[in-house]
PDB file of N, CA and C in Angstrom:
ATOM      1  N   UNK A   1     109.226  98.270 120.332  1.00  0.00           N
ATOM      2  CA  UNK A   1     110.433  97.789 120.949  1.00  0.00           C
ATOM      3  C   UNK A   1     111.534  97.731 119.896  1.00  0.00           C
ATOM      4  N   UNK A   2     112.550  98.173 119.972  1.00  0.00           N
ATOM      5  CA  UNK A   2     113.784  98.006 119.454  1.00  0.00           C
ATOM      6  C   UNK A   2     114.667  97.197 119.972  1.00  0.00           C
ATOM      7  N   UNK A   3     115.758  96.315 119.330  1.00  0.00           N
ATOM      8  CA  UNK A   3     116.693  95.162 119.306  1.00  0.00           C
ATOM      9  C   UNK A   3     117.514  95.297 117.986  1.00  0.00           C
ATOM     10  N   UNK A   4     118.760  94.690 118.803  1.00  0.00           N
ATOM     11  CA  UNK A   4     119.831  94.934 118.313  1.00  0.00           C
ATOM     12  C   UNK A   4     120.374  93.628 117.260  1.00  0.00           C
ATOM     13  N   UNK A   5     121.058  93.254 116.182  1.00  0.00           N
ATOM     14  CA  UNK A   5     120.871  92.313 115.806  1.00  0.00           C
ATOM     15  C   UNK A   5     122.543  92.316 116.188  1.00  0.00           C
ATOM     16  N   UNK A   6     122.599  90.841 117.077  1.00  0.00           N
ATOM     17  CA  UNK A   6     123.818  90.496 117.875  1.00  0.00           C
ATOM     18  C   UNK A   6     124.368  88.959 116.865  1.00  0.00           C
ATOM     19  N   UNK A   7     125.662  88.832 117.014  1.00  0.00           N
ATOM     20  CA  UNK A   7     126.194  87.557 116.626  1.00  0.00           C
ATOM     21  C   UNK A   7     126.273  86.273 117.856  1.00  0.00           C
ATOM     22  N   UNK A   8     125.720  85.494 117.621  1.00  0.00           N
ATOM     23  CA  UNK A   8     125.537  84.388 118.054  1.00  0.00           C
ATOM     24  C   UNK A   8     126.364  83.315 117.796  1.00  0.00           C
ATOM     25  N   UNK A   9     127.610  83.077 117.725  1.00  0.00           N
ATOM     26  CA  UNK A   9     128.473  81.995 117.335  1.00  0.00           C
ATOM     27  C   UNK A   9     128.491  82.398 115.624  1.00  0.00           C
ATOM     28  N   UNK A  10     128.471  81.768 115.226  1.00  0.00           N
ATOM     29  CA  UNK A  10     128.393  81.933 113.182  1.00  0.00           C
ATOM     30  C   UNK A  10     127.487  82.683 112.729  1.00  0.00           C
ATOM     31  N   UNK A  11     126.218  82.223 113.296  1.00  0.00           N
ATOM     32  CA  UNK A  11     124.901  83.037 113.176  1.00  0.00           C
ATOM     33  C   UNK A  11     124.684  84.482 113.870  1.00  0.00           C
ATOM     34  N   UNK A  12     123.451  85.321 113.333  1.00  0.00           N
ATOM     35  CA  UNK A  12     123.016  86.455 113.827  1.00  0.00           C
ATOM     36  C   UNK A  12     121.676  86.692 114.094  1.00  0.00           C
ATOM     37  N   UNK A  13     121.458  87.156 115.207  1.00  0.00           N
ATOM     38  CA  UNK A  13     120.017  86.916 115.813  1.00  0.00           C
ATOM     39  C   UNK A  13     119.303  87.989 116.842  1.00  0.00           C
ATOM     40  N   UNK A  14     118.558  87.775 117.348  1.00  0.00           N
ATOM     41  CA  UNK A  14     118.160  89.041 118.210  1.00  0.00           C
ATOM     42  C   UNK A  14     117.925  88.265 119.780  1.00  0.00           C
ATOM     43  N   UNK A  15     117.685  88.940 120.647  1.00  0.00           N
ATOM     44  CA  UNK A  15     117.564  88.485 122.344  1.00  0.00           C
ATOM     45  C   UNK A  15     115.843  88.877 122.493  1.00  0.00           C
ATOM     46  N   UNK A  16     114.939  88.252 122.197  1.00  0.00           N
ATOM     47  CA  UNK A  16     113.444  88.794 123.109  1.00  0.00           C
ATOM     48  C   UNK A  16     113.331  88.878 124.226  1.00  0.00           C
ATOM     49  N   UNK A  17     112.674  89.649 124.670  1.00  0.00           N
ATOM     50  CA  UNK A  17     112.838  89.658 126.189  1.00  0.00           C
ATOM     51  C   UNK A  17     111.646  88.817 126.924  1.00  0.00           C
ATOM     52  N   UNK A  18     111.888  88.570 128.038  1.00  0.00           N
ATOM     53  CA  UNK A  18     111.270  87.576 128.664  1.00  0.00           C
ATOM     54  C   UNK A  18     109.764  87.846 128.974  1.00  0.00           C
ATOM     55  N   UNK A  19     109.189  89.134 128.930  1.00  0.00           N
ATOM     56  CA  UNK A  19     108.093  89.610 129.001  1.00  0.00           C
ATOM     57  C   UNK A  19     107.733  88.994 127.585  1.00  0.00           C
ATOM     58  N   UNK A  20     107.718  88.874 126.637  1.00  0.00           N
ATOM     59  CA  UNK A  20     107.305  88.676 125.088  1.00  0.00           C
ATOM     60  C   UNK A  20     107.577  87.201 125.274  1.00  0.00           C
ATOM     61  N   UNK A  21     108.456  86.813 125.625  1.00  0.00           N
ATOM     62  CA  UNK A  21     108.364  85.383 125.795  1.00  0.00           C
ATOM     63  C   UNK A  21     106.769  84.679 126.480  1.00  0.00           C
ATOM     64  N   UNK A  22     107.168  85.575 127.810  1.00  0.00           N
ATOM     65  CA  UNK A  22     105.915  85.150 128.694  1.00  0.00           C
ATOM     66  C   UNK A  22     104.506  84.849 127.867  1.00  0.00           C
ATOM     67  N   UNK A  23     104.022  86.324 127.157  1.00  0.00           N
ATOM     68  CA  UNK A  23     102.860  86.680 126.588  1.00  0.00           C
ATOM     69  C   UNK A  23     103.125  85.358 125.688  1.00  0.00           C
ATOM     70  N   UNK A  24     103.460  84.994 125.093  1.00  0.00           N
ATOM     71  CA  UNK A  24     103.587  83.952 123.892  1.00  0.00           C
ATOM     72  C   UNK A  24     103.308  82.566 124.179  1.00  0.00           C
ATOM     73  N   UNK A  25     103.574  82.390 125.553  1.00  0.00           N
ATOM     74  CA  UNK A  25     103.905  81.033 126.701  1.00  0.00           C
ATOM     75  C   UNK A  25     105.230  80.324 125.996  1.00  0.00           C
ATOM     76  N   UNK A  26     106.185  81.022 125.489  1.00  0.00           N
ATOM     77  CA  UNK A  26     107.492  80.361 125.403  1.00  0.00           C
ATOM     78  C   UNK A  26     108.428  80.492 125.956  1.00  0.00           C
ATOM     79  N   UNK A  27     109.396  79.351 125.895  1.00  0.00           N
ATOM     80  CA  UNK A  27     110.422  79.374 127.119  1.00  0.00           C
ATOM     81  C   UNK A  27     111.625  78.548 126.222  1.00  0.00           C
ATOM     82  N   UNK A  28     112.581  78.596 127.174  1.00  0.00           N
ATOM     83  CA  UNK A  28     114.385  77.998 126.397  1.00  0.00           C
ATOM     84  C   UNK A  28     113.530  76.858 125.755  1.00  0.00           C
ATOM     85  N   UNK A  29     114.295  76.633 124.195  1.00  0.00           N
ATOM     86  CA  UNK A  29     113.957  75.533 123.422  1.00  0.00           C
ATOM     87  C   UNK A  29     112.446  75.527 123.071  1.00  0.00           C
ATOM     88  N   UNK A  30     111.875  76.550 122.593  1.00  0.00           N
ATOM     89  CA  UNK A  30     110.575  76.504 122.335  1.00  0.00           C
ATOM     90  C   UNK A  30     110.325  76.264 120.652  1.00  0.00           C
ATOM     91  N   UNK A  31     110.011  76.235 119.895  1.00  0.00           N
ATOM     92  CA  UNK A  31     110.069  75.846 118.565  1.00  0.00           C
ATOM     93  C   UNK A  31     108.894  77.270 118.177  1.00  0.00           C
ATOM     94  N   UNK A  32     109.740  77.498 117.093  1.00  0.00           N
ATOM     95  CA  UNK A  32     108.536  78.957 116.522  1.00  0.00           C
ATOM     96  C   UNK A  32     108.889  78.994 114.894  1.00  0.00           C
ATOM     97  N   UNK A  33     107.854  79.316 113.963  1.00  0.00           N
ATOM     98  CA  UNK A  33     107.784  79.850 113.177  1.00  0.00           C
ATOM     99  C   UNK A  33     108.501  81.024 112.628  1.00  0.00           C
ATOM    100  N   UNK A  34     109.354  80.879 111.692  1.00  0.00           N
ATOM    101  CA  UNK A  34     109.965  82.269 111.310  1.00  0.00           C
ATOM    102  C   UNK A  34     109.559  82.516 109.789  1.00  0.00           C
ATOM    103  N   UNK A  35     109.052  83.732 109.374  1.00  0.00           N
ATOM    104  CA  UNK A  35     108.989  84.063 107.451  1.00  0.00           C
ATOM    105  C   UNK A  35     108.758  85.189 107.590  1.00  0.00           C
ATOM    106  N   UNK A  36     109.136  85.494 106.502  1.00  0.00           N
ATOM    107  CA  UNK A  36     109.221  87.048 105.711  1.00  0.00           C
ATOM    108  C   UNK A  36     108.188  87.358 105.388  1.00  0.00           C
ATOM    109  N   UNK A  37     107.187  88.666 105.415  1.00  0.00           N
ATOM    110  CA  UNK A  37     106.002  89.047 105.062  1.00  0.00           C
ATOM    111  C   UNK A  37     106.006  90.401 104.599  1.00  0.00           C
ATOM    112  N   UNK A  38     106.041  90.733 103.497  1.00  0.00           N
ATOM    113  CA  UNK A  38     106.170  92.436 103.134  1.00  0.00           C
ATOM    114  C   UNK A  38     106.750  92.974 103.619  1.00  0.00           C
ATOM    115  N   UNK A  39     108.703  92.570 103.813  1.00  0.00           N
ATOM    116  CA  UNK A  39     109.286  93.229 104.364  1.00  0.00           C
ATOM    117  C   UNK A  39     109.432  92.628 105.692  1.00  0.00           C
ATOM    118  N   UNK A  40     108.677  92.486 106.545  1.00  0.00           N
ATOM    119  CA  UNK A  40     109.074  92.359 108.125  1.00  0.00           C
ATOM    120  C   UNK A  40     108.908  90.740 108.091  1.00  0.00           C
ATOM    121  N   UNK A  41     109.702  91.017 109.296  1.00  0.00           N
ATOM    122  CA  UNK A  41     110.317  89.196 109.947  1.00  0.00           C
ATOM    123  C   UNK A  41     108.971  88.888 111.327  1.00  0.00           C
ATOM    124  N   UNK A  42     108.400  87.706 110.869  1.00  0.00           N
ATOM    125  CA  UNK A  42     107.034  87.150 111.525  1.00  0.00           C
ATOM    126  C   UNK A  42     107.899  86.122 112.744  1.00  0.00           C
ATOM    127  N   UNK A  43     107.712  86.372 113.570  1.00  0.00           N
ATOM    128  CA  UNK A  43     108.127  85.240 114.490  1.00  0.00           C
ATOM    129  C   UNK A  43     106.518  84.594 114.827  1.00  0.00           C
ATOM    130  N   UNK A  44     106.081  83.317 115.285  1.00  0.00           N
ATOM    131  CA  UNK A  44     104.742  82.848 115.291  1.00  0.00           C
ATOM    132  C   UNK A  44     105.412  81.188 116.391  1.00  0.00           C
ATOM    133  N   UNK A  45     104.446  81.201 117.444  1.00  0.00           N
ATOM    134  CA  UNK A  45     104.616  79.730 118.264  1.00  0.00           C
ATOM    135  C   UNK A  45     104.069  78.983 117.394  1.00  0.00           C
ATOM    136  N   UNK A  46     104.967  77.717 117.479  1.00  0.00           N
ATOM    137  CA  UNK A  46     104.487  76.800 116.466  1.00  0.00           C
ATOM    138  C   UNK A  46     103.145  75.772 117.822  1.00  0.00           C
ATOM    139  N   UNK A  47     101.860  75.759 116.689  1.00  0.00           N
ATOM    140  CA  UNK A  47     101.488  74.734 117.964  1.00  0.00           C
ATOM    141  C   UNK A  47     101.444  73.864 118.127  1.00  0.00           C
ATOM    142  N   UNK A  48     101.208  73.060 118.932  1.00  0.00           N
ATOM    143  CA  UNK A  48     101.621  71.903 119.193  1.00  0.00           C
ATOM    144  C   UNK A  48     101.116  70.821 118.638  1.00  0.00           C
ATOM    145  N   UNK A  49     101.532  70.415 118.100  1.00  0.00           N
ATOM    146  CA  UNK A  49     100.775  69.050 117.192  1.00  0.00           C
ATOM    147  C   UNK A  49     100.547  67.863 117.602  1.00  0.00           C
ATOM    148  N   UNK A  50      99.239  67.679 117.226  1.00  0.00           N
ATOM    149  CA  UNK A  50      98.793  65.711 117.949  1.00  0.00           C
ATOM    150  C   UNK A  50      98.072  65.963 119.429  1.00  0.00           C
ATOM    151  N   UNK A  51      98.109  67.540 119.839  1.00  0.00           N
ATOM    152  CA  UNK A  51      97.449  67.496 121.308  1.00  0.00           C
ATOM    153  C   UNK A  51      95.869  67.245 121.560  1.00  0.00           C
ATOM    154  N   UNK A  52      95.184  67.923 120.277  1.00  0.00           N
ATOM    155  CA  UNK A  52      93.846  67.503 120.653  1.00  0.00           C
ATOM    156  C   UNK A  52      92.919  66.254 120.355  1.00  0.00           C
ATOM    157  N   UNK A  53      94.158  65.654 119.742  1.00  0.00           N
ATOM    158  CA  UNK A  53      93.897  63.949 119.154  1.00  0.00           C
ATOM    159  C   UNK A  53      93.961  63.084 120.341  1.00  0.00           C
ATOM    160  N   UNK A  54      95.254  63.842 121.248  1.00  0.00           N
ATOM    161  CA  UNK A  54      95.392  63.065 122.055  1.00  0.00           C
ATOM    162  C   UNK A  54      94.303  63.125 123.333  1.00  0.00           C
ATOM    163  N   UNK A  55      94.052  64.495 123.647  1.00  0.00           N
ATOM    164  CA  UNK A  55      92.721  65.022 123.991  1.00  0.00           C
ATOM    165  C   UNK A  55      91.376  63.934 124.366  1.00  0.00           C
ATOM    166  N   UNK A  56      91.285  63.590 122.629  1.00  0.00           N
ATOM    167  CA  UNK A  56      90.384  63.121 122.294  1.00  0.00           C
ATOM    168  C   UNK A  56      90.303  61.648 122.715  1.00  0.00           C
ATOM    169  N   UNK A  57      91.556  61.262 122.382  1.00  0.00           N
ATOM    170  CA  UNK A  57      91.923  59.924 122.854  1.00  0.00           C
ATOM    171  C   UNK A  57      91.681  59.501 123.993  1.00  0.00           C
ATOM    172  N   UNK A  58      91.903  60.232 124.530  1.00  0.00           N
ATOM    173  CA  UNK A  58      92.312  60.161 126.492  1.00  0.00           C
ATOM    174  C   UNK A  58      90.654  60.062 126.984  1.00  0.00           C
ATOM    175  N   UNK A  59      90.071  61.013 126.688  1.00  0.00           N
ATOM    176  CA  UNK A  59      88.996  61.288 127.178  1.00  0.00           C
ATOM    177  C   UNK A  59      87.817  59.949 126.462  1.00  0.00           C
ATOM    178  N   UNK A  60      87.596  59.235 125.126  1.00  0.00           N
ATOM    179  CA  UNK A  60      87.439  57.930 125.060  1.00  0.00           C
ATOM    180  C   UNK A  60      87.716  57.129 125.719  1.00  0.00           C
ATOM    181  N   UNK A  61      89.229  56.615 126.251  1.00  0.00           N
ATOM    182  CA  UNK A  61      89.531  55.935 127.112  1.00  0.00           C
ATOM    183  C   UNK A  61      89.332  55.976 128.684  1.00  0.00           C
ATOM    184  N   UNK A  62      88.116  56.800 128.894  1.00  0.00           N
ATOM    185  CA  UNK A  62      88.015  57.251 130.254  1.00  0.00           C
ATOM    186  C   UNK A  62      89.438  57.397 131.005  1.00  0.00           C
ATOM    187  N   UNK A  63      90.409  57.950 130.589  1.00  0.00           N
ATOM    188  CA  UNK A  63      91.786  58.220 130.971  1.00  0.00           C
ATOM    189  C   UNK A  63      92.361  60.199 130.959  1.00  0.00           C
ATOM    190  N   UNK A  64      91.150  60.540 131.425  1.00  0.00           N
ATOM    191  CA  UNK A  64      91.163  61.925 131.569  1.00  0.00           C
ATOM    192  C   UNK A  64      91.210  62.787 132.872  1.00  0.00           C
ATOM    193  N   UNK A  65      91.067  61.735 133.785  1.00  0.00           N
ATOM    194  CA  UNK A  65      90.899  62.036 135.145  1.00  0.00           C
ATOM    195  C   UNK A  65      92.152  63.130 135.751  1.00  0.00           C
ATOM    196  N   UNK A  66      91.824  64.069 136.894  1.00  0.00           N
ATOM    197  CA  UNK A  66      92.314  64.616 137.669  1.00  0.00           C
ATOM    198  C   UNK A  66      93.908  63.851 138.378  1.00  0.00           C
ATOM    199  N   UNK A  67      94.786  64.400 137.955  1.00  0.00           N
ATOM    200  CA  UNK A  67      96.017  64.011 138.809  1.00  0.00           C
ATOM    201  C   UNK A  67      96.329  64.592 140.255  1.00  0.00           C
ATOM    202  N   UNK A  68      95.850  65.710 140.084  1.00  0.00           N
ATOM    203  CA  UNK A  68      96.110  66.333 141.191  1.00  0.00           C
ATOM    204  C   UNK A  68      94.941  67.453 141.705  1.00  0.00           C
ATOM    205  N   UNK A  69      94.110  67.020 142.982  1.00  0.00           N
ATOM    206  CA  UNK A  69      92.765  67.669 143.319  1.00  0.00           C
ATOM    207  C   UNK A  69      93.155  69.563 143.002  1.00  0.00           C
ATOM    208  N   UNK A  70      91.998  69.837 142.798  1.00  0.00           N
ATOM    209  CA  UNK A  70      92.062  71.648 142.651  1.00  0.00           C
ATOM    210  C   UNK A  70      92.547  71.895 144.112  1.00  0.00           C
ATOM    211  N   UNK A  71      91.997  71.558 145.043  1.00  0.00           N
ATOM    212  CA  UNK A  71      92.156  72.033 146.245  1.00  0.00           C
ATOM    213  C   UNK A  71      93.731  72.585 147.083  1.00  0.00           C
ATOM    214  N   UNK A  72      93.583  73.534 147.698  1.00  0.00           N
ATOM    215  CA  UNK A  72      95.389  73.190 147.912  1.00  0.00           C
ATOM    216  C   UNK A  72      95.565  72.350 148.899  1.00  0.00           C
ATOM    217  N   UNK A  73      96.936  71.673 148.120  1.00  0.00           N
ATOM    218  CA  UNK A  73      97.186  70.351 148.825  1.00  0.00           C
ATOM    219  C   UNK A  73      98.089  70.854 150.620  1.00  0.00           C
ATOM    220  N   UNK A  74      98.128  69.741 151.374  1.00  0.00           N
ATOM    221  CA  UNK A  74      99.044  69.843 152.427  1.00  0.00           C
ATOM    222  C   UNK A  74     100.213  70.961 152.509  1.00  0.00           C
ATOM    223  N   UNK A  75     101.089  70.675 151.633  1.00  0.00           N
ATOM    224  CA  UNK A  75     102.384  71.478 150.756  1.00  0.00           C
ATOM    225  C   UNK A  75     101.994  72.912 150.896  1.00  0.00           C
ATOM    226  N   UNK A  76     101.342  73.082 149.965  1.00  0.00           N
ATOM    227  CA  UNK A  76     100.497  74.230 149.794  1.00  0.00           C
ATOM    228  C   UNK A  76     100.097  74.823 150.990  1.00  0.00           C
ATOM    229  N   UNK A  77      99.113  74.575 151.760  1.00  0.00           N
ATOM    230  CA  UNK A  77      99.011  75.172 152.662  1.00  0.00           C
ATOM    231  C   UNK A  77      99.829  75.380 154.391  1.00  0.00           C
ATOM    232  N   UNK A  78     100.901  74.704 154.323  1.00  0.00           N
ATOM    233  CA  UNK A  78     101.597  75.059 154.987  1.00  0.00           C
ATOM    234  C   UNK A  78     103.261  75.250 154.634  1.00  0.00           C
ATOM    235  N   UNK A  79     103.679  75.676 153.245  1.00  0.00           N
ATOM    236  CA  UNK A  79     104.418  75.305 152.576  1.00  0.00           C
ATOM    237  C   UNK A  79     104.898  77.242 151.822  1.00  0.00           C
ATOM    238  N   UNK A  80     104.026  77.410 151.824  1.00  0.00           N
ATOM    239  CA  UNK A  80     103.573  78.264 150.439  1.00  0.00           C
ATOM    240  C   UNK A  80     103.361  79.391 151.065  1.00  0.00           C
ATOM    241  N   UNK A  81     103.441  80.828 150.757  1.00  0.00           N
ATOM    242  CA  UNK A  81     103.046  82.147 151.644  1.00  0.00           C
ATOM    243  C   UNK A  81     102.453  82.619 150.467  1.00  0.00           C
ATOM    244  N   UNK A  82     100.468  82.797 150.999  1.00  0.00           N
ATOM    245  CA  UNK A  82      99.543  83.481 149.638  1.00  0.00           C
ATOM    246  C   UNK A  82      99.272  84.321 149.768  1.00  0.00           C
TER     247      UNK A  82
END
């Protein structure tokens, strides 16, 4: 893929496209990793920190439970075209 390097207010930057976003699971305001590596520019999702502590936490506290059944709800099935 090729990109254009565009000005952004003061700064200069590139546009990813939303397919590469997708694959990545990032979206507006996502926080990522940027560095230099032999030449080329590394973009990397930063991950998320404190999630599997909290994980861990939750699931000690018997506070892990289901919010919302797998099943499809009401909404869903008369709501929704599958």
């Amino acid at each position: 893929m090729k990109a254009n390097i565009i000005s952004i207010g003061n700064s200069q930057g590139i546009i990813l496209p939303a397919s590469i976003l997708r694959q990545l699971n990032l979206s507006f305001k996502s926080t990522v990793q940027v560095e230099v590596d032999n030449g080329a520019i590394i973009i990397r999702p930063e991950p998320r920190l404190g999630w599997a502590e909290a994980a861990q936490q939750m699931q000690a506290e018997k506070d892990d439970q289901l919010l919302l059944d797998d099943l499809p709800n009401d909404f869903e099935k008369e709501e929704w075209t599958w």
